[in-house]
PDB file of N, CA and C in Angstrom:
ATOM      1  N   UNK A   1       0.822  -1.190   0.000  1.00  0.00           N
ATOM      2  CA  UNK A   1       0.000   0.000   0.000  1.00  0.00           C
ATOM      3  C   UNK A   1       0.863   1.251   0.000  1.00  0.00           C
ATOM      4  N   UNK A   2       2.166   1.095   0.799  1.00  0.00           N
ATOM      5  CA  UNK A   2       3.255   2.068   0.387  1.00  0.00           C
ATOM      6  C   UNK A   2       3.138   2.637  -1.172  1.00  0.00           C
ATOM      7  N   UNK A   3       3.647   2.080  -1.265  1.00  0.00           N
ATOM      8  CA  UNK A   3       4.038   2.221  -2.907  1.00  0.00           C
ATOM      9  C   UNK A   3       3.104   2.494  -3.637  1.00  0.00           C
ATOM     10  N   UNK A   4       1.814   2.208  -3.148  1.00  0.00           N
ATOM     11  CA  UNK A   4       0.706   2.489  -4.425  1.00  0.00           C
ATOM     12  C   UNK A   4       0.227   4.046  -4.039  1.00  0.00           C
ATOM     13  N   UNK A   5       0.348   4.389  -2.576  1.00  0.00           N
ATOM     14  CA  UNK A   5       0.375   5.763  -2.417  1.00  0.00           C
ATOM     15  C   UNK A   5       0.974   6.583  -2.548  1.00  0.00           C
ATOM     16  N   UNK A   6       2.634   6.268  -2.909  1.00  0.00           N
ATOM     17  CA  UNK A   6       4.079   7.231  -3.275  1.00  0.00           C
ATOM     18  C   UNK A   6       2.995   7.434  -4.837  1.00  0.00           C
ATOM     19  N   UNK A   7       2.484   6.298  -5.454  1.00  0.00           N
ATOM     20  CA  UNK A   7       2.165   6.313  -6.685  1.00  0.00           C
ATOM     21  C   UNK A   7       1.775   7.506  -7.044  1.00  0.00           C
ATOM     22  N   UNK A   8       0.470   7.181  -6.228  1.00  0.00           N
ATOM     23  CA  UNK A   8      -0.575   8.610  -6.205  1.00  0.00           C
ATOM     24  C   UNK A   8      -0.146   9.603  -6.130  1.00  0.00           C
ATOM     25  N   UNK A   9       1.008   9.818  -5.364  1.00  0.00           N
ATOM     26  CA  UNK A   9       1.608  11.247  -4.766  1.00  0.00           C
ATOM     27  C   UNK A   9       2.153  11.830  -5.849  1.00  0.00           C
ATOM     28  N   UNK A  10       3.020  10.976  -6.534  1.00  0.00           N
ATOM     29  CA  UNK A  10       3.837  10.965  -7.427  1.00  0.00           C
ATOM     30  C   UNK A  10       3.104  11.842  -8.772  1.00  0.00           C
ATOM     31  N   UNK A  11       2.036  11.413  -8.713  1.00  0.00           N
ATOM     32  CA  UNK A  11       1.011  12.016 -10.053  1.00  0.00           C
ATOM     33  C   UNK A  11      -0.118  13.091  -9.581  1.00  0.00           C
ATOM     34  N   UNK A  12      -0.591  12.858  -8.882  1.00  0.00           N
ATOM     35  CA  UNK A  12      -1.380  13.633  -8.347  1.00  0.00           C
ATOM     36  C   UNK A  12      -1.743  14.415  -6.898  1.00  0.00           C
ATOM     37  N   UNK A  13      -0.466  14.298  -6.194  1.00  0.00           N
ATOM     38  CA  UNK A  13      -0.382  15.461  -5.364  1.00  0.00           C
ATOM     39  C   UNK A  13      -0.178  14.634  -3.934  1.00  0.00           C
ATOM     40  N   UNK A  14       0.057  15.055  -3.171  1.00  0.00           N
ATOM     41  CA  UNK A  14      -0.197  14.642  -1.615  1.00  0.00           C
ATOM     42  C   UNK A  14      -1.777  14.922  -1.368  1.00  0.00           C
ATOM     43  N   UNK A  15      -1.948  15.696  -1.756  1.00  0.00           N
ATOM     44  CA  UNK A  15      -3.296  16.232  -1.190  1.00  0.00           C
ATOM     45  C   UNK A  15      -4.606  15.086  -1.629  1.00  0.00           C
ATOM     46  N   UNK A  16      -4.051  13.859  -2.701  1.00  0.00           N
ATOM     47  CA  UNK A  16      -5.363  13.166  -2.288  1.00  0.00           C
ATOM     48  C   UNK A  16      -5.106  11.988  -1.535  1.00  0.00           C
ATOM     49  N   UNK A  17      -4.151  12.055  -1.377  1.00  0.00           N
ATOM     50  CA  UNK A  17      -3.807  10.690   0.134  1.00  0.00           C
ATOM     51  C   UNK A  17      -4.103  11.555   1.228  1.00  0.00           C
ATOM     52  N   UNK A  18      -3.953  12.419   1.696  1.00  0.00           N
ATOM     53  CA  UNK A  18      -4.483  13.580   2.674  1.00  0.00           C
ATOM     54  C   UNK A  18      -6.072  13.388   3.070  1.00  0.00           C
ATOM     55  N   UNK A  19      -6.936  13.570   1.809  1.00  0.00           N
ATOM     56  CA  UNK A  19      -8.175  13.778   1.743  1.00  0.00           C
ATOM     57  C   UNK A  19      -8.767  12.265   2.058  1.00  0.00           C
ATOM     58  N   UNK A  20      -8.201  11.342   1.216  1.00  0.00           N
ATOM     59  CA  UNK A  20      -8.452   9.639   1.689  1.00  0.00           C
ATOM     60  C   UNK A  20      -8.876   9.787   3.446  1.00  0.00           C
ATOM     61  N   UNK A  21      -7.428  10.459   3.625  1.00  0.00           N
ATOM     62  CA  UNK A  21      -6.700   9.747   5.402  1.00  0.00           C
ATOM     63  C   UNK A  21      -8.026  10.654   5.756  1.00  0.00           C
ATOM     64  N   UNK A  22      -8.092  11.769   5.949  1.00  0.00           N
ATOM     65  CA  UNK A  22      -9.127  12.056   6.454  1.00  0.00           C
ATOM     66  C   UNK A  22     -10.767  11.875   6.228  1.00  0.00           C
ATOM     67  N   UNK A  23     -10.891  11.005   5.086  1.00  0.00           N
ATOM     68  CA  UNK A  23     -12.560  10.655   4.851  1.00  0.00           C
ATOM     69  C   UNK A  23     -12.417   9.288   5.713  1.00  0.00           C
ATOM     70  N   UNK A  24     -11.294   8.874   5.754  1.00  0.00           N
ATOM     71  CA  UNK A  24     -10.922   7.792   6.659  1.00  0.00           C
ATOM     72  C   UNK A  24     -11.491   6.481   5.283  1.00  0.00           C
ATOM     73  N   UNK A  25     -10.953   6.971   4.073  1.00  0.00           N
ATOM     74  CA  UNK A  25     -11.151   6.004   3.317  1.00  0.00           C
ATOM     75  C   UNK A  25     -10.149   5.309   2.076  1.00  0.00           C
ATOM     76  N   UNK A  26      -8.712   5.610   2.893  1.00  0.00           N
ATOM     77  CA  UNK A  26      -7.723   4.986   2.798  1.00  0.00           C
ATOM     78  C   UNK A  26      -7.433   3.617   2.651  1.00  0.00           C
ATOM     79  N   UNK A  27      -7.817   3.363   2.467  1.00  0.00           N
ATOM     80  CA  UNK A  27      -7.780   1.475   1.954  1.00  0.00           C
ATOM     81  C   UNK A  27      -7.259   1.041   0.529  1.00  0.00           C
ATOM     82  N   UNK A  28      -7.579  -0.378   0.667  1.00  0.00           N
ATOM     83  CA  UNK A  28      -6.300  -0.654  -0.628  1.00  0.00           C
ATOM     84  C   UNK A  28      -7.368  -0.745  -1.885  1.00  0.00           C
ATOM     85  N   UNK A  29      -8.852  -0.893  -2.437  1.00  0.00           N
ATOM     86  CA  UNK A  29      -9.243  -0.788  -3.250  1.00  0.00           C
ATOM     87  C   UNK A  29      -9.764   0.600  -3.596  1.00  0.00           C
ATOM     88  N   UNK A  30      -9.319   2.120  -2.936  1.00  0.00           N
ATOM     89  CA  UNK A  30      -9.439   3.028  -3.124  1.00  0.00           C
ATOM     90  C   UNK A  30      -8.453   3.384  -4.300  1.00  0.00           C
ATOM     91  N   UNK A  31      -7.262   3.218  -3.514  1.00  0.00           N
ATOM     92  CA  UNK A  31      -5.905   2.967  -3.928  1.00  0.00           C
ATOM     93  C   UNK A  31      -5.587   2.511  -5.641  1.00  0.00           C
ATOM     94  N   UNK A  32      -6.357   1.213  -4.893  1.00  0.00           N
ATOM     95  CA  UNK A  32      -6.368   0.545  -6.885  1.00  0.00           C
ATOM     96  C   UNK A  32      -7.230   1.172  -7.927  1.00  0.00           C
ATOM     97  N   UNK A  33      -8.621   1.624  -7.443  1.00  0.00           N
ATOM     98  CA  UNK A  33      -9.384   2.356  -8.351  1.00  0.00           C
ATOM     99  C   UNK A  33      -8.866   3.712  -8.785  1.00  0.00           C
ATOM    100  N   UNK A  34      -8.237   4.335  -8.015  1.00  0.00           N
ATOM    101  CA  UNK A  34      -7.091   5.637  -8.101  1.00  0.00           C
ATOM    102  C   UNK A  34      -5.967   5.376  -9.384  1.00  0.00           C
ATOM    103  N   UNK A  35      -5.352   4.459  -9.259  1.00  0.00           N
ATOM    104  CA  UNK A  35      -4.335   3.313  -9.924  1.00  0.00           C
ATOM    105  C   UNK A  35      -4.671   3.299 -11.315  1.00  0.00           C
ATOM    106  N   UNK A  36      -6.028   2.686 -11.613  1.00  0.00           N
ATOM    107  CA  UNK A  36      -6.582   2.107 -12.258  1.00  0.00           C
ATOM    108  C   UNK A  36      -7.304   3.128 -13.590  1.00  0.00           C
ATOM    109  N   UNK A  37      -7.815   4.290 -12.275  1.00  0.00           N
ATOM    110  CA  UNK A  37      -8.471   5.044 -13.832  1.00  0.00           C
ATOM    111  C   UNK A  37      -7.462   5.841 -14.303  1.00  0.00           C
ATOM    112  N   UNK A  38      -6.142   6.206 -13.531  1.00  0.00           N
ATOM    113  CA  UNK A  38      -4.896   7.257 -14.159  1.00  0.00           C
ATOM    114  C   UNK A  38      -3.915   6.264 -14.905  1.00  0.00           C
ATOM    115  N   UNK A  39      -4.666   4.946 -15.356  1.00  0.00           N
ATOM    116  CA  UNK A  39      -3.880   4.047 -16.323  1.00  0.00           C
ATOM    117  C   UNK A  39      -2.498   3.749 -15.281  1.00  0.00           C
ATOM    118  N   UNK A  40      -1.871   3.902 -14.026  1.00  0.00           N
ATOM    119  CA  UNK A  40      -0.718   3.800 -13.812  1.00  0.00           C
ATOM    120  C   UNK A  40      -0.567   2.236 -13.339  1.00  0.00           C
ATOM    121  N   UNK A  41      -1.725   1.114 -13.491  1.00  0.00           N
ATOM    122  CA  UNK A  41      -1.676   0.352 -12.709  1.00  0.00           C
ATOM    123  C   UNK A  41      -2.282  -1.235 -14.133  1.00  0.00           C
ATOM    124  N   UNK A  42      -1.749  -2.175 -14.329  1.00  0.00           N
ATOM    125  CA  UNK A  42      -2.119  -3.055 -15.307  1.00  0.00           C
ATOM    126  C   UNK A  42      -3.073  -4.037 -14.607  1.00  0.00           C
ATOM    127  N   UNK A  43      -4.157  -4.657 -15.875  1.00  0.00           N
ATOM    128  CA  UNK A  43      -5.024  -5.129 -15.137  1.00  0.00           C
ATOM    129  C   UNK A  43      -4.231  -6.765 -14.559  1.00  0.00           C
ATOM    130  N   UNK A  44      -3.311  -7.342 -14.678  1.00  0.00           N
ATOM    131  CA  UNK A  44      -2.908  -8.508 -14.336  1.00  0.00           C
ATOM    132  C   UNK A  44      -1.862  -7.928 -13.138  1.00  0.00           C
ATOM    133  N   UNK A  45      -1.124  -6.993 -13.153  1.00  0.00           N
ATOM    134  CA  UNK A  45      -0.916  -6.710 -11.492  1.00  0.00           C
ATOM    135  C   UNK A  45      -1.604  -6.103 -10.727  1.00  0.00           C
ATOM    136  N   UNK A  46      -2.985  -5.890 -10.926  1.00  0.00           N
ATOM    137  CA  UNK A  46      -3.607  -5.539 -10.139  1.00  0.00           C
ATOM    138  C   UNK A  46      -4.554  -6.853  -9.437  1.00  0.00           C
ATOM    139  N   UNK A  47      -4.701  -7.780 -10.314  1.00  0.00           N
ATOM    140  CA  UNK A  47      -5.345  -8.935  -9.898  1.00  0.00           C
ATOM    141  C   UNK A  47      -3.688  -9.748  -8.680  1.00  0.00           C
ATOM    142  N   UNK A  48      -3.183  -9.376  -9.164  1.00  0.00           N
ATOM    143  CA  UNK A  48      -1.759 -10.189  -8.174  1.00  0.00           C
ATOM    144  C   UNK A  48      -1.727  -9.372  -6.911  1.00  0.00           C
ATOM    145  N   UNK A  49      -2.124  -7.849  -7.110  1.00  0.00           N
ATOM    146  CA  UNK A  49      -2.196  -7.252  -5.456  1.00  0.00           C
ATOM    147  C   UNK A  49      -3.456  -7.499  -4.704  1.00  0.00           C
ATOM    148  N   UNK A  50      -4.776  -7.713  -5.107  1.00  0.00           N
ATOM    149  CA  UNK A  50      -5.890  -8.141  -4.940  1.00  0.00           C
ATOM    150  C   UNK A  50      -5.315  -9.716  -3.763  1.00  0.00           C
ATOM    151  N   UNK A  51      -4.861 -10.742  -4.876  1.00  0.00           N
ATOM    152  CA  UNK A  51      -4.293 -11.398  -4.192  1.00  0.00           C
ATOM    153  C   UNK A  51      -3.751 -11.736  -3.112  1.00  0.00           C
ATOM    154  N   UNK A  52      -2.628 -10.883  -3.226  1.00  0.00           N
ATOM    155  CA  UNK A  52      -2.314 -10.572  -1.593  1.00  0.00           C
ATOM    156  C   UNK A  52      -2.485  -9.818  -0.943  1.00  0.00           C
ATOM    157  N   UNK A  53      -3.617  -8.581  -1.168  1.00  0.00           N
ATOM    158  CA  UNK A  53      -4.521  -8.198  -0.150  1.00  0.00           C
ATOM    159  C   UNK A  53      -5.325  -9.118   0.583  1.00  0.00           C
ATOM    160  N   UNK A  54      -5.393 -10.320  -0.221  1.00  0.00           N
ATOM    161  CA  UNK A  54      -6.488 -11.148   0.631  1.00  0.00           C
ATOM    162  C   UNK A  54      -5.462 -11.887   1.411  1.00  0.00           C
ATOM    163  N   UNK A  55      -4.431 -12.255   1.182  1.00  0.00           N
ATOM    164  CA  UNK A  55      -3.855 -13.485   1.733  1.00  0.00           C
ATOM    165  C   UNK A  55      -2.932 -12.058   3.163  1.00  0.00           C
ATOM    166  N   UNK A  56      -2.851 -11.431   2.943  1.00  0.00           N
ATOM    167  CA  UNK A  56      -2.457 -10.814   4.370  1.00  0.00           C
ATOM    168  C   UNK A  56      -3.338 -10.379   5.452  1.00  0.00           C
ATOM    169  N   UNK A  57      -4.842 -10.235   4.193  1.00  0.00           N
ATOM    170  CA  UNK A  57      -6.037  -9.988   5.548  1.00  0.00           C
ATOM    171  C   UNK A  57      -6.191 -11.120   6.208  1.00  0.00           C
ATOM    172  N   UNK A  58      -5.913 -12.782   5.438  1.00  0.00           N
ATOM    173  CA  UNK A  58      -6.162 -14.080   5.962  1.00  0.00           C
ATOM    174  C   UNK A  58      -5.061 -13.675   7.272  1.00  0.00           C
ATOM    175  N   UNK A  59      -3.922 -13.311   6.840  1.00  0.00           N
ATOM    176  CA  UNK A  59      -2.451 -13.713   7.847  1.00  0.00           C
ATOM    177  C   UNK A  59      -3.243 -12.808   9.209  1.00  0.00           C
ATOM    178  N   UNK A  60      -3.642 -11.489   9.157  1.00  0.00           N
ATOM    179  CA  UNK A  60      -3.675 -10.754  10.173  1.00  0.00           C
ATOM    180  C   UNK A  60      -5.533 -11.110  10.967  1.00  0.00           C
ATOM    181  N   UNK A  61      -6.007 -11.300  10.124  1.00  0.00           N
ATOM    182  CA  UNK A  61      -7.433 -11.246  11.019  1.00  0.00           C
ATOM    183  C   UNK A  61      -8.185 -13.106  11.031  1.00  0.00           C
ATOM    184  N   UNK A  62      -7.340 -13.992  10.201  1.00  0.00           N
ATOM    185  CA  UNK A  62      -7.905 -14.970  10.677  1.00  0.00           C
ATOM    186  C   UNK A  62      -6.743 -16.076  11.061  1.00  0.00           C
ATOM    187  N   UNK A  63      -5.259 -15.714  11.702  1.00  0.00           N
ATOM    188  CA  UNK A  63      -4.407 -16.133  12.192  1.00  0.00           C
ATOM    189  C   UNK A  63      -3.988 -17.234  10.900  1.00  0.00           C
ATOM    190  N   UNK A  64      -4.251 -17.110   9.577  1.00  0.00           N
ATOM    191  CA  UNK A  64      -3.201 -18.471   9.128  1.00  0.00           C
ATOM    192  C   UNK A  64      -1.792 -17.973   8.984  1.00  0.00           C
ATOM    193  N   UNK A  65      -1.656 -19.311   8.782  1.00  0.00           N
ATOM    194  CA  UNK A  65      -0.160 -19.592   8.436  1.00  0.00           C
ATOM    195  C   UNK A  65       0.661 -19.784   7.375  1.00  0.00           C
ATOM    196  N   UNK A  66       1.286 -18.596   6.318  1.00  0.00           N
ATOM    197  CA  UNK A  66       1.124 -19.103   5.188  1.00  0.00           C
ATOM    198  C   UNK A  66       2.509 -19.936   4.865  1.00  0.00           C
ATOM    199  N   UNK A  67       2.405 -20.601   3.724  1.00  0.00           N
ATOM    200  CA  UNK A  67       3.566 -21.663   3.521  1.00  0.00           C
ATOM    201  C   UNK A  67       4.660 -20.970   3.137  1.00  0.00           C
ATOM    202  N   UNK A  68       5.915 -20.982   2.881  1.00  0.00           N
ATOM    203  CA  UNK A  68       7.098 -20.478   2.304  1.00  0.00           C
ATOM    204  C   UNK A  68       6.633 -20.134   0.652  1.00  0.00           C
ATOM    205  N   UNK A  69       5.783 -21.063   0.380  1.00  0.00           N
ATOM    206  CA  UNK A  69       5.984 -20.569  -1.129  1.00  0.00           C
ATOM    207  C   UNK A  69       4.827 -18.969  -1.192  1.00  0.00           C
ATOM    208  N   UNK A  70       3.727 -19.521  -0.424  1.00  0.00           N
ATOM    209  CA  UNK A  70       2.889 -18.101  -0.462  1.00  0.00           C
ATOM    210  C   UNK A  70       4.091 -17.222   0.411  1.00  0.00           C
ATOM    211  N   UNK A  71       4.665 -16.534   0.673  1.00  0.00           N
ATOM    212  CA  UNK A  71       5.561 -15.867   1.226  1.00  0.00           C
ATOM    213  C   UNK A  71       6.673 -15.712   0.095  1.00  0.00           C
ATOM    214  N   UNK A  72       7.582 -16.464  -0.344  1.00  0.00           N
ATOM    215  CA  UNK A  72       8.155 -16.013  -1.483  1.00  0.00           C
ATOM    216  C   UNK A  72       7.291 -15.301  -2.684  1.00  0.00           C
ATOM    217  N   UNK A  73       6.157 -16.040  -2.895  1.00  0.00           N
ATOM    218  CA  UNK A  73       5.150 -15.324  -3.876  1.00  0.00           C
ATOM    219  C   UNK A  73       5.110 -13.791  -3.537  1.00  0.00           C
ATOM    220  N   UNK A  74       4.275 -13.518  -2.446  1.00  0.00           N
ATOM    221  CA  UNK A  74       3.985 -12.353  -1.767  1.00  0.00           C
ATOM    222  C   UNK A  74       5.049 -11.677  -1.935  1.00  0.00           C
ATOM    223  N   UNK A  75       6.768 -11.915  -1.782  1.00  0.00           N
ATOM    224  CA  UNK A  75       7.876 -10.853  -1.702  1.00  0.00           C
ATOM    225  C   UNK A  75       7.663 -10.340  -3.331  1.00  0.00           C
ATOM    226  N   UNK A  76       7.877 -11.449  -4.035  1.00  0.00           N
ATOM    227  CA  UNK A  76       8.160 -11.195  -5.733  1.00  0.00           C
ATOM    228  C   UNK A  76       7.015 -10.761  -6.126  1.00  0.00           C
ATOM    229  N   UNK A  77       5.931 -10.557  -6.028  1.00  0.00           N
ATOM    230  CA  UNK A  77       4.973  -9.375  -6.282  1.00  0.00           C
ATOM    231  C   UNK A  77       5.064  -8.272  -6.070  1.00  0.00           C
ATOM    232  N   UNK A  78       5.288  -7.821  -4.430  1.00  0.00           N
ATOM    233  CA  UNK A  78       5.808  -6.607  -4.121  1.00  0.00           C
ATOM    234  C   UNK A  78       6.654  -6.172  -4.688  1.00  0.00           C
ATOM    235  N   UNK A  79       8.169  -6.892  -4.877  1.00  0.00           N
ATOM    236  CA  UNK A  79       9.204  -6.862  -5.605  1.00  0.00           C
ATOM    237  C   UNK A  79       8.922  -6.308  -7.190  1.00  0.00           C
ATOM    238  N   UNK A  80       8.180  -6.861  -7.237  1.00  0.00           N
ATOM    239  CA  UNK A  80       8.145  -6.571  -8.741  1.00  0.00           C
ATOM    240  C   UNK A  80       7.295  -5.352  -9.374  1.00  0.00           C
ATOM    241  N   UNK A  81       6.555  -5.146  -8.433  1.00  0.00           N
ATOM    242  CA  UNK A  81       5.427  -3.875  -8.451  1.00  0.00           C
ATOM    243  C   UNK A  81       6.312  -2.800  -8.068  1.00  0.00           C
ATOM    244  N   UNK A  82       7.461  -2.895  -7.350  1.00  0.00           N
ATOM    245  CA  UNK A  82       8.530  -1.562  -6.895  1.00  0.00           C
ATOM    246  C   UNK A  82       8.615  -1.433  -7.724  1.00  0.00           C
ATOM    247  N   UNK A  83      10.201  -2.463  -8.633  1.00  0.00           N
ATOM    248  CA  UNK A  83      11.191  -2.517  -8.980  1.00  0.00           C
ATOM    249  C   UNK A  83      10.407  -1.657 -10.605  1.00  0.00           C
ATOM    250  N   UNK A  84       9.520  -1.707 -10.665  1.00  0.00           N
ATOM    251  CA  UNK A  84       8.843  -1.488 -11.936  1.00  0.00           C
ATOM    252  C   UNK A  84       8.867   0.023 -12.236  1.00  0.00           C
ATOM    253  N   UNK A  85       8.469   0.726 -10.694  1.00  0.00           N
ATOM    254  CA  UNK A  85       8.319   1.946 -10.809  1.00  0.00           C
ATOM    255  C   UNK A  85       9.827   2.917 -10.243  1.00  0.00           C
ATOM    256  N   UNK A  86      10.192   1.920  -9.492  1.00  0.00           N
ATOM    257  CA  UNK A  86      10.715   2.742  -8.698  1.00  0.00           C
ATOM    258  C   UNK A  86      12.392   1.757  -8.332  1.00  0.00           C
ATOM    259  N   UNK A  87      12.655   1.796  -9.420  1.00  0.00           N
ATOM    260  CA  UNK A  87      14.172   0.706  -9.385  1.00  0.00           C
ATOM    261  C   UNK A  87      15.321   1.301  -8.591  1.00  0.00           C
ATOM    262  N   UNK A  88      15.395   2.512  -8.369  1.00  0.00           N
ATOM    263  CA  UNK A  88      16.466   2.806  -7.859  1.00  0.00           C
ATOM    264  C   UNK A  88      16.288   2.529  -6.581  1.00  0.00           C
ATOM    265  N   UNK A  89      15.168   2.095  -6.000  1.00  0.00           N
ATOM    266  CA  UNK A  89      14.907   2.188  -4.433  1.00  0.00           C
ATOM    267  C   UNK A  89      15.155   0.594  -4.131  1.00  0.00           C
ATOM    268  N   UNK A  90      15.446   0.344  -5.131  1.00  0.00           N
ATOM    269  CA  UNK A  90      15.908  -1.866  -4.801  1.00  0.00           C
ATOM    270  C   UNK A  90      17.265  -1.817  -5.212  1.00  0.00           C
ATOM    271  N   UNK A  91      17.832  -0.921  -5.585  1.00  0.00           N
ATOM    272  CA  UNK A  91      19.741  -1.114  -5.970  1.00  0.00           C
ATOM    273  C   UNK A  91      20.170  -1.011  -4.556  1.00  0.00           C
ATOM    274  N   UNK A  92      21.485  -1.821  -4.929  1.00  0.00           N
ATOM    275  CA  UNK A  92      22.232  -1.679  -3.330  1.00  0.00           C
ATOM    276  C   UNK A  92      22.732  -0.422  -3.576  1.00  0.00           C
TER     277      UNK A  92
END
């Protein structure tokens, strides 16, 4: 959700992550619909963050446990959703 809000910032101001935080409607399919209509966001990585929006709401509100491979998955998505926009922030 980092990153999809640098996104926003990035294009369209601080001031609508501001306005989110305070309608108190900051969440991650705000985020994506934001994403989504300023074209900055593809429809097959957006179905992969969907994804693990669900599998971290599983981790945090219904205690599972996910396997190593859902966990490597989960990094290389993130990973790859940076590295896309924002490569200099993954160089050593």
């Amino acid at each position: 959700m980092n990153a999809m809000q640098r996104m926003i910032i990035d294009v369209k101001g601080v001031k609508v992550i501001e306005q989110l935080r305070r309608e108190k409607r900051l969440y991650f399919d705000t985020l994506a619909k934001i994403l989504r209509d300023e074209g900055l966001v593809e429809p097959d990585e957006l179905k992969e963050l969907e994804i693990l929006k669900d599998l971290r709401n599983r981790i945090v509100h219904e205690d599972y446990h996910p396997t190593k491979q859902h966990a490597l998955w989960t990094y290389e998505v993130a990973r790859k959703f940076i590295a896309k926009r924002y490569a200099k922030v993954l160089k050593n």
